[in-house]
PDB file of N, CA and C in Angstrom:
ATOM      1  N   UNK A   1      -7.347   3.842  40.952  1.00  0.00           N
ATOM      2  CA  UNK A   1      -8.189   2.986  40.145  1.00  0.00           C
ATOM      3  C   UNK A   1      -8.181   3.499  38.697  1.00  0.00           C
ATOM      4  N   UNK A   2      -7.721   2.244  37.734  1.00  0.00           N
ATOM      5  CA  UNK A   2      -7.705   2.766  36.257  1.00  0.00           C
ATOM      6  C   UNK A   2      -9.006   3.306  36.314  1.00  0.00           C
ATOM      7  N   UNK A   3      -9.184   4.275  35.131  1.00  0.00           N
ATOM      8  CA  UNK A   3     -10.568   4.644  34.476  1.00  0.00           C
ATOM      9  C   UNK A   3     -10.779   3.767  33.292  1.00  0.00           C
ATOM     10  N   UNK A   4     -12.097   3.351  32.995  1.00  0.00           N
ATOM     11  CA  UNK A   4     -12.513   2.438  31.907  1.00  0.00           C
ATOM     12  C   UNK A   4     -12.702   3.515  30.488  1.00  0.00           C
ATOM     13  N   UNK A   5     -12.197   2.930  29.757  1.00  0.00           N
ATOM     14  CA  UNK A   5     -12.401   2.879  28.577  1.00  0.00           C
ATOM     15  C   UNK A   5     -13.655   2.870  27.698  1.00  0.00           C
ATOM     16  N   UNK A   6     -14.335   3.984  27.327  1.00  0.00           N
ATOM     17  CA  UNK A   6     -15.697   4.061  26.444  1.00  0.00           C
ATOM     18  C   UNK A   6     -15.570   3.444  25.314  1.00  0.00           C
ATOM     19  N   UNK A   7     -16.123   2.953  24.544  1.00  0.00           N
ATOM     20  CA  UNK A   7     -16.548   2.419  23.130  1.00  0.00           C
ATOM     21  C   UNK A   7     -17.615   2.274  22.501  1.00  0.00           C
ATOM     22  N   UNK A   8     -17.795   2.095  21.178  1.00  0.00           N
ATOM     23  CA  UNK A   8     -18.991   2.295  20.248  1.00  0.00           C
ATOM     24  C   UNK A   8     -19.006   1.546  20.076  1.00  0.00           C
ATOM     25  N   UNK A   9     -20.050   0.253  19.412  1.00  0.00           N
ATOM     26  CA  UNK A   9     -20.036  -0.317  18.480  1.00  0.00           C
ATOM     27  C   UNK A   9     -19.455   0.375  17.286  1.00  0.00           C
ATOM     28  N   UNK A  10     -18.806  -0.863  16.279  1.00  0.00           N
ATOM     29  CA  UNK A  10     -18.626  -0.337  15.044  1.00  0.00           C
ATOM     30  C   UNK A  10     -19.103  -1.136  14.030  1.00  0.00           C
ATOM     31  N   UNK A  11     -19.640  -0.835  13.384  1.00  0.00           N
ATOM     32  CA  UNK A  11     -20.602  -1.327  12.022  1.00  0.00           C
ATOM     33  C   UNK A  11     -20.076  -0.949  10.533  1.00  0.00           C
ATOM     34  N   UNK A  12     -19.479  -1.763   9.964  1.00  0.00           N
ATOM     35  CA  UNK A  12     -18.405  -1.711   8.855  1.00  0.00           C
ATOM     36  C   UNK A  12     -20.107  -1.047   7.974  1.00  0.00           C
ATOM     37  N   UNK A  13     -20.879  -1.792   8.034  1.00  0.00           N
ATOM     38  CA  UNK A  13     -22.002  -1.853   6.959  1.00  0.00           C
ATOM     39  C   UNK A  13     -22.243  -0.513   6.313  1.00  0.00           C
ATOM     40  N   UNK A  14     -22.369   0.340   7.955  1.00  0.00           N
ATOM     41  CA  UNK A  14     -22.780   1.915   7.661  1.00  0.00           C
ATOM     42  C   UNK A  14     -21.275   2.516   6.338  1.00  0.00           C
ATOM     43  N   UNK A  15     -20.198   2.006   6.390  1.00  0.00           N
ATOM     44  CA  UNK A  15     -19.348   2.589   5.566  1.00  0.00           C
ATOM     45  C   UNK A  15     -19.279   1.993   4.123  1.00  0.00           C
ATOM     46  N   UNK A  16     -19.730   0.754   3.309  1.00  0.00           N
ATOM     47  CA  UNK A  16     -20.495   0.362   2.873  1.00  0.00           C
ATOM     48  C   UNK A  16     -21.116   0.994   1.841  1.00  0.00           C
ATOM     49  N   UNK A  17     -21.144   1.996   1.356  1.00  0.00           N
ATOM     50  CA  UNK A  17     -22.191   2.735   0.464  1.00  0.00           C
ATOM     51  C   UNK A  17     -21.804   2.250  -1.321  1.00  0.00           C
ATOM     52  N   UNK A  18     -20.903   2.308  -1.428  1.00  0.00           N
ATOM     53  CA  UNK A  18     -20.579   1.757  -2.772  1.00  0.00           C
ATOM     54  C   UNK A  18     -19.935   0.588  -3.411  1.00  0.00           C
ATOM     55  N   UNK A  19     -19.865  -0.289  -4.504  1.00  0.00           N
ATOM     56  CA  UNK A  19     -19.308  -1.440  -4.813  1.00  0.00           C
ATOM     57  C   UNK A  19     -18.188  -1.096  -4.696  1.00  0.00           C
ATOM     58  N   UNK A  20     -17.245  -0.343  -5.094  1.00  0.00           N
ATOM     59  CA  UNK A  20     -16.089  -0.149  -4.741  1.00  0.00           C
ATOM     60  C   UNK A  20     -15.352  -0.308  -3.222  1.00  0.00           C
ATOM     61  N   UNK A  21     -16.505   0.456  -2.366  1.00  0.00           N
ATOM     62  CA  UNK A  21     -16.524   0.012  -1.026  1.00  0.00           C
ATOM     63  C   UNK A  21     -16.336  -1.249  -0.452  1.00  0.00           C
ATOM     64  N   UNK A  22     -16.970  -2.074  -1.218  1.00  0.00           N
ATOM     65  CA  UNK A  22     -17.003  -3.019  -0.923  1.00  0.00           C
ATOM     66  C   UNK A  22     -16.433  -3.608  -1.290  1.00  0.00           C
ATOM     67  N   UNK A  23     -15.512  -3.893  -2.257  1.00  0.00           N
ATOM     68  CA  UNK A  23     -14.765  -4.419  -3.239  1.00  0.00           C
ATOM     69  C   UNK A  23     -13.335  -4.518  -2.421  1.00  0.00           C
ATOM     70  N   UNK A  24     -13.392  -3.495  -1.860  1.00  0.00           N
ATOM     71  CA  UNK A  24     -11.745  -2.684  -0.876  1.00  0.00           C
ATOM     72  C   UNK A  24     -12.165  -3.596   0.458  1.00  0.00           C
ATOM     73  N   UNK A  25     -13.119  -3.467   1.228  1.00  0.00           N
ATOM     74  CA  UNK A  25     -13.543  -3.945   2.334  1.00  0.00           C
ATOM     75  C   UNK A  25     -12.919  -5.513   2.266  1.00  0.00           C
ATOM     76  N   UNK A  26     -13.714  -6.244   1.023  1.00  0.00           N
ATOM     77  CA  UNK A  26     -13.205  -7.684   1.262  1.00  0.00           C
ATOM     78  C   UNK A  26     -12.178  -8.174   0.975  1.00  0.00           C
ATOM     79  N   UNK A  27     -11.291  -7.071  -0.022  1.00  0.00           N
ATOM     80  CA  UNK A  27      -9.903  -7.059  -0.076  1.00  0.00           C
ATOM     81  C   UNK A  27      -9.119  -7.494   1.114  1.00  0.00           C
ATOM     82  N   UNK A  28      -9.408  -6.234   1.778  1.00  0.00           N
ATOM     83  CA  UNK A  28      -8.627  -5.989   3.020  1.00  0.00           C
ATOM     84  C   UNK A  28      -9.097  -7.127   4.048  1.00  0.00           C
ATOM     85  N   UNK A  29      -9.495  -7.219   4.089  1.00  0.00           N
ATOM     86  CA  UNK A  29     -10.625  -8.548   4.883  1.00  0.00           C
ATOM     87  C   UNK A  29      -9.896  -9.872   4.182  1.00  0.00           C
ATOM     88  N   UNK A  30      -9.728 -10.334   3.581  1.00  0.00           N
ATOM     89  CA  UNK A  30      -8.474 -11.372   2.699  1.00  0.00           C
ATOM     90  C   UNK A  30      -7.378 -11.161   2.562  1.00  0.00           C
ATOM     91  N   UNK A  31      -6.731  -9.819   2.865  1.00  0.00           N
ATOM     92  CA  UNK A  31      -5.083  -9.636   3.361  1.00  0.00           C
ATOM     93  C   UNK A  31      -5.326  -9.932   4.955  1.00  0.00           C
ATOM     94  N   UNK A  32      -6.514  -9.557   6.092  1.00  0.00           N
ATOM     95  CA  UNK A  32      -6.350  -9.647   7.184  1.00  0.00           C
ATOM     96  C   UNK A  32      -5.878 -11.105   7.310  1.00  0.00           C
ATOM     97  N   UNK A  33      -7.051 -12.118   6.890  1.00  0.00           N
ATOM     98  CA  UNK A  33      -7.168 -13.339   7.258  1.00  0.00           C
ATOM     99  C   UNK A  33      -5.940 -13.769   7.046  1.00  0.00           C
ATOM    100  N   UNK A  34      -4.790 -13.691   6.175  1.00  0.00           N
ATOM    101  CA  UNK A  34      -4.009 -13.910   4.804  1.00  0.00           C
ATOM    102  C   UNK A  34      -2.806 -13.707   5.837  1.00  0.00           C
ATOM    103  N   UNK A  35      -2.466 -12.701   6.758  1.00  0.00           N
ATOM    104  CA  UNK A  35      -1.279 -12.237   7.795  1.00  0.00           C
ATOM    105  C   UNK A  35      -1.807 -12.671   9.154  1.00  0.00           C
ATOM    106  N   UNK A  36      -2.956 -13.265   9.186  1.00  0.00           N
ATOM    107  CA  UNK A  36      -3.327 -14.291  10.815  1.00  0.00           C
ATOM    108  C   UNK A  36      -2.570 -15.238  10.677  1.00  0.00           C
ATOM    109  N   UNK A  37      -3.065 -16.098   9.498  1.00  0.00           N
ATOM    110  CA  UNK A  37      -2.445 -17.527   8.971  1.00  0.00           C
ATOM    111  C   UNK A  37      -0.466 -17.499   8.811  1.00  0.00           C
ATOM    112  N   UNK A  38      -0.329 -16.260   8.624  1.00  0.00           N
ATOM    113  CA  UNK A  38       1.148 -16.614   8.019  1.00  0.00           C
ATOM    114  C   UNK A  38       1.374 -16.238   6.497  1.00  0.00           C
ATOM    115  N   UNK A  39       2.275 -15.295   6.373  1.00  0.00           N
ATOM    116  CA  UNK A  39       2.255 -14.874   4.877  1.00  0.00           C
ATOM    117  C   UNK A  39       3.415 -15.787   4.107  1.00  0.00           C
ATOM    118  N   UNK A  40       4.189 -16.231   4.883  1.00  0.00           N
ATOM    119  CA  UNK A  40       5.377 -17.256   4.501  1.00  0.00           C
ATOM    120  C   UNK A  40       4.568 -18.942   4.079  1.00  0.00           C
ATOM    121  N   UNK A  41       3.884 -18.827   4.957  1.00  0.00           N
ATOM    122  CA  UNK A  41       3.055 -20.352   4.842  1.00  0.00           C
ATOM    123  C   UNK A  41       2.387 -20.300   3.480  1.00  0.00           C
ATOM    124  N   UNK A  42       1.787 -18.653   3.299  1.00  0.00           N
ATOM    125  CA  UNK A  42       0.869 -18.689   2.309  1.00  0.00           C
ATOM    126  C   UNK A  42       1.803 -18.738   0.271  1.00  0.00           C
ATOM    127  N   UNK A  43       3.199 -18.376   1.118  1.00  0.00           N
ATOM    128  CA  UNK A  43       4.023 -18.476  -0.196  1.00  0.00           C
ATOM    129  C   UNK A  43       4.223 -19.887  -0.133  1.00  0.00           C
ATOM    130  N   UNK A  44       4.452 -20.229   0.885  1.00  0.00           N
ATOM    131  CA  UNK A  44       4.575 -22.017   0.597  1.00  0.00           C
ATOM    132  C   UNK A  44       3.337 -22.701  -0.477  1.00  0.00           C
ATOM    133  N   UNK A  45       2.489 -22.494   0.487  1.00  0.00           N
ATOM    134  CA  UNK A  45       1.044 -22.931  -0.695  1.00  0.00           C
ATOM    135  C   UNK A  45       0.395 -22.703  -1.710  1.00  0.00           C
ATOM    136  N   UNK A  46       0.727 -21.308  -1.780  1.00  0.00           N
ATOM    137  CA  UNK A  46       0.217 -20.965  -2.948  1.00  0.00           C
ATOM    138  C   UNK A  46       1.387 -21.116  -4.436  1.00  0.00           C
ATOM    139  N   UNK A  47       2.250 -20.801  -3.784  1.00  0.00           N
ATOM    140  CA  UNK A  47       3.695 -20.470  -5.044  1.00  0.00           C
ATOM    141  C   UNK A  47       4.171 -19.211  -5.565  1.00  0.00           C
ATOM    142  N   UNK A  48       2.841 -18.182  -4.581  1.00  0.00           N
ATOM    143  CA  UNK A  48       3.312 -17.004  -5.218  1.00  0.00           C
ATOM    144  C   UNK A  48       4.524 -16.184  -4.620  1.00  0.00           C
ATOM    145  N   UNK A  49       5.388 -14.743  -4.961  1.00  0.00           N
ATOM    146  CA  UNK A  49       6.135 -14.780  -4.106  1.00  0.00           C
ATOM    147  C   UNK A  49       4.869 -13.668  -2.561  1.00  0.00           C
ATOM    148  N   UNK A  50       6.613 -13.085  -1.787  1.00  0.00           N
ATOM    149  CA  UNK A  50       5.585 -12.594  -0.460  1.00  0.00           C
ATOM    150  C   UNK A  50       5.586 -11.812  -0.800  1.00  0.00           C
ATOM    151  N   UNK A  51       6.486 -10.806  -1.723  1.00  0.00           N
ATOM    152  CA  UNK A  51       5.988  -9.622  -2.448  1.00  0.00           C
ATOM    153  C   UNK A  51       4.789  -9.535  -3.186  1.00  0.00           C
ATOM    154  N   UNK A  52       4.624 -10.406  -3.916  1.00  0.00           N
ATOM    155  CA  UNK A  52       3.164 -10.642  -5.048  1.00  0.00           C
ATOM    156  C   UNK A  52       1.625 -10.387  -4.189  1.00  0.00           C
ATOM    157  N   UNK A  53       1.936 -11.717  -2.903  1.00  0.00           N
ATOM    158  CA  UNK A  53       1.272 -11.448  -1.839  1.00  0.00           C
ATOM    159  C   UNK A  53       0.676 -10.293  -1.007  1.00  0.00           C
ATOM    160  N   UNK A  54       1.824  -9.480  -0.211  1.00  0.00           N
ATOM    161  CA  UNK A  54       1.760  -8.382   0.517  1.00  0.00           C
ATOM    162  C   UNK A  54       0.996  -7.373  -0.943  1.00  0.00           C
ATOM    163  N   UNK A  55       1.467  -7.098  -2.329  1.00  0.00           N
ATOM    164  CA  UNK A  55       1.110  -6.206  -3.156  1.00  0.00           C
ATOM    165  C   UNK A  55      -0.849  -6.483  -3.247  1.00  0.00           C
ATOM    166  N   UNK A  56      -0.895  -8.017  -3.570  1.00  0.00           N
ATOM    167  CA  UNK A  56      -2.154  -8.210  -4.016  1.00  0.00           C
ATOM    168  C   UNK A  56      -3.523  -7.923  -2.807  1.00  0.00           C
ATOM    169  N   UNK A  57      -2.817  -8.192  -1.099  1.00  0.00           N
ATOM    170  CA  UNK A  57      -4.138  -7.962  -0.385  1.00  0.00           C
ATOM    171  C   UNK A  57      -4.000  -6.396   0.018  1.00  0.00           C
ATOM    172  N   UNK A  58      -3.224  -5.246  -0.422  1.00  0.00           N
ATOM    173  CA  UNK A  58      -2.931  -3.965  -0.256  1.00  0.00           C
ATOM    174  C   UNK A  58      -4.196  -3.573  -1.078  1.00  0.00           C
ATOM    175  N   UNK A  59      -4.723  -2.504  -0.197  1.00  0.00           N
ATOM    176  CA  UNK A  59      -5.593  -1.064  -0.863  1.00  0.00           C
ATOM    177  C   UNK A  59      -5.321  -1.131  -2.311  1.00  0.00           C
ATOM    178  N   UNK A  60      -4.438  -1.006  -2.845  1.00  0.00           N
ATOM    179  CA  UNK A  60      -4.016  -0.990  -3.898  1.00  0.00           C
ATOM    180  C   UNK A  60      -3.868  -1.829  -4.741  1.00  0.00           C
ATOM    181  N   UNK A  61      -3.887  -2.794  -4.417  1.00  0.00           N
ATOM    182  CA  UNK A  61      -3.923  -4.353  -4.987  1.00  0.00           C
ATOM    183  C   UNK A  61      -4.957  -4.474  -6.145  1.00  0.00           C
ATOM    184  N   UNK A  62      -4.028  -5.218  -7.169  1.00  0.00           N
ATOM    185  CA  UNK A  62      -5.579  -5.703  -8.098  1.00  0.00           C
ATOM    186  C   UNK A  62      -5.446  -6.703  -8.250  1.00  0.00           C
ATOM    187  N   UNK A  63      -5.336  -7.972  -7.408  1.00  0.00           N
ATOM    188  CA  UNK A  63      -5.140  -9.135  -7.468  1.00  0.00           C
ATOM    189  C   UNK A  63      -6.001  -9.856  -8.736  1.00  0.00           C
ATOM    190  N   UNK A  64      -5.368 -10.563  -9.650  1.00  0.00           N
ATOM    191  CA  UNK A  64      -6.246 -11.399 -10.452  1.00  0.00           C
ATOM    192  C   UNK A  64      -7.471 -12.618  -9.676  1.00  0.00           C
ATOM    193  N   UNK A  65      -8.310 -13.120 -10.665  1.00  0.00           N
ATOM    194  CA  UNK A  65      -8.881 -14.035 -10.119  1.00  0.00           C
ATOM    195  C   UNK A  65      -8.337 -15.129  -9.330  1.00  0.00           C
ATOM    196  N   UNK A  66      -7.662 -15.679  -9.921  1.00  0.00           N
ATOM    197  CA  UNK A  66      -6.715 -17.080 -10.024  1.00  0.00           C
ATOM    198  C   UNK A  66      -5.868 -16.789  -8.956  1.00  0.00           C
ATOM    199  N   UNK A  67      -4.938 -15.542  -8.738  1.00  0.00           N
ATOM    200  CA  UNK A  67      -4.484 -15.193  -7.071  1.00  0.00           C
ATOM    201  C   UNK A  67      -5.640 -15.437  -5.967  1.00  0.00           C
ATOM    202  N   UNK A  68      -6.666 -15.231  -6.072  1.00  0.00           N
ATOM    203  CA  UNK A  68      -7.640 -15.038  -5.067  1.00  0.00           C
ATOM    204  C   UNK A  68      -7.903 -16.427  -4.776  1.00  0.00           C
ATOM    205  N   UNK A  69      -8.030 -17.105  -5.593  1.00  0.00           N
ATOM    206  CA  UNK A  69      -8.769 -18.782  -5.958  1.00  0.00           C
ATOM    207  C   UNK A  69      -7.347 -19.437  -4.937  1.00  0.00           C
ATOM    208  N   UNK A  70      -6.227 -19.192  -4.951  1.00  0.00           N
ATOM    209  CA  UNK A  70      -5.214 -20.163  -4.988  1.00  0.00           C
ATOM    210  C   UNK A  70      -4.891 -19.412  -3.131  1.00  0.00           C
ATOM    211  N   UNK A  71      -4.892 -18.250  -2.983  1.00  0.00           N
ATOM    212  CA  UNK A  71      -5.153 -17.587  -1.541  1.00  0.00           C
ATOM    213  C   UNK A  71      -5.946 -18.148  -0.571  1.00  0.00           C
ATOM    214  N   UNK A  72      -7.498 -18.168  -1.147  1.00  0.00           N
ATOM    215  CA  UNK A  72      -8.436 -19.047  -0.876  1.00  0.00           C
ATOM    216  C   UNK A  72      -8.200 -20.409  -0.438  1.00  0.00           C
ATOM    217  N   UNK A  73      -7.852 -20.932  -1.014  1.00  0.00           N
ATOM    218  CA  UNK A  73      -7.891 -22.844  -1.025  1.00  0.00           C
ATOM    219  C   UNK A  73      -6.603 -22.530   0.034  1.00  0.00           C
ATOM    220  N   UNK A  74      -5.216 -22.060  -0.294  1.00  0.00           N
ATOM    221  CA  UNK A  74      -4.107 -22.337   0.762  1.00  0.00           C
ATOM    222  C   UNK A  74      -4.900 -21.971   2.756  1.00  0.00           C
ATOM    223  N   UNK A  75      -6.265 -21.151   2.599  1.00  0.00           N
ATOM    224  CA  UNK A  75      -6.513 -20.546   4.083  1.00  0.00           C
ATOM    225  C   UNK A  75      -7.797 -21.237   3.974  1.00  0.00           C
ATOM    226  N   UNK A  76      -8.115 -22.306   3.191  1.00  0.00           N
ATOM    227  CA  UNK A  76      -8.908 -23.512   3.684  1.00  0.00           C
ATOM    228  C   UNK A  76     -10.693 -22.632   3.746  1.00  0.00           C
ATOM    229  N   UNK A  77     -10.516 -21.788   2.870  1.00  0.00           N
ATOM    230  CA  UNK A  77     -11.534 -21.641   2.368  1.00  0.00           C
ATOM    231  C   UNK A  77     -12.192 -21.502   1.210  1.00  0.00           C
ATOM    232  N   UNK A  78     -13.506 -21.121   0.670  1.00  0.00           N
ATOM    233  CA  UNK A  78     -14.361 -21.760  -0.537  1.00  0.00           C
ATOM    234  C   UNK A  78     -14.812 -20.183  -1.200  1.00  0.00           C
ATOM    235  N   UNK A  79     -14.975 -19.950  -2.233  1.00  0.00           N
ATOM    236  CA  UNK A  79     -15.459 -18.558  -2.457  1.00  0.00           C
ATOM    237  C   UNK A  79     -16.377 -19.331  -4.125  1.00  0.00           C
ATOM    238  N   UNK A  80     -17.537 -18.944  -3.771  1.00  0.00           N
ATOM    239  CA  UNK A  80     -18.608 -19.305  -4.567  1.00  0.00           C
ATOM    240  C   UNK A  80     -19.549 -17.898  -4.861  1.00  0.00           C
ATOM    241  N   UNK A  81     -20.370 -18.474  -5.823  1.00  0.00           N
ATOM    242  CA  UNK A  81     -21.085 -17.649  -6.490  1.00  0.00           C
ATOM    243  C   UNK A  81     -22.476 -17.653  -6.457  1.00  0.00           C
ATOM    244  N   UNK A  82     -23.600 -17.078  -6.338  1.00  0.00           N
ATOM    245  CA  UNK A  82     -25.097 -17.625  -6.787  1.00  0.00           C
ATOM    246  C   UNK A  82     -25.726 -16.303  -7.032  1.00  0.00           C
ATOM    247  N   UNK A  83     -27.156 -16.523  -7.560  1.00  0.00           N
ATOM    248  CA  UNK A  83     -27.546 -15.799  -8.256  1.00  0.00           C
ATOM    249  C   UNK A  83     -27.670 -14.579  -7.700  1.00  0.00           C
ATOM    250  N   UNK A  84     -27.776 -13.255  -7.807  1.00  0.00           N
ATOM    251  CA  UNK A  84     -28.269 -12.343  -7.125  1.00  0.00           C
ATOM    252  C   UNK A  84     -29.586 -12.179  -7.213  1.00  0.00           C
TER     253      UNK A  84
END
């Protein structure tokens, strides 16, 4: 009989401590969504190349606004603003 497998919850939040943190978090969180969908599809729609792509949702990435906006709309979603 296999043995089961233990697990934690994991709670991104607790890691979280700084804007930067967070800044990287939703990065990476918009390259995830970004390689579910198809990164070829996303050069189709957007126009950018898959290099530009793969560079901009990387750790390292400093994607401009206007990349993000045009990422966005090709994966059929909305990124808005309101007051804090």
């Amino acid at each position: 009989m296999a043995k089961k497998t233990e697990t934690r919850p994991h709670d991104a939040a607790s890691y979280l401590k700084t804007e930067q943190d967070c800044a990287l978090y939703l990065q990476v969180a918009l390259g995830d969504i970004a390689r579910a969908r198809g990164m070829m599809q996303l050069v189709r729609e957007t126009g950018l190349t898959r290099e530009g792509l793969y560079k901009a949702s990387s750790p390292e990435g400093n994607p401009s606004f206007a990349t993000v906006m045009k990422v966005c709309k090709a994966l059929g979603l909305k990124l808005h603003t309101e007051p804090a």
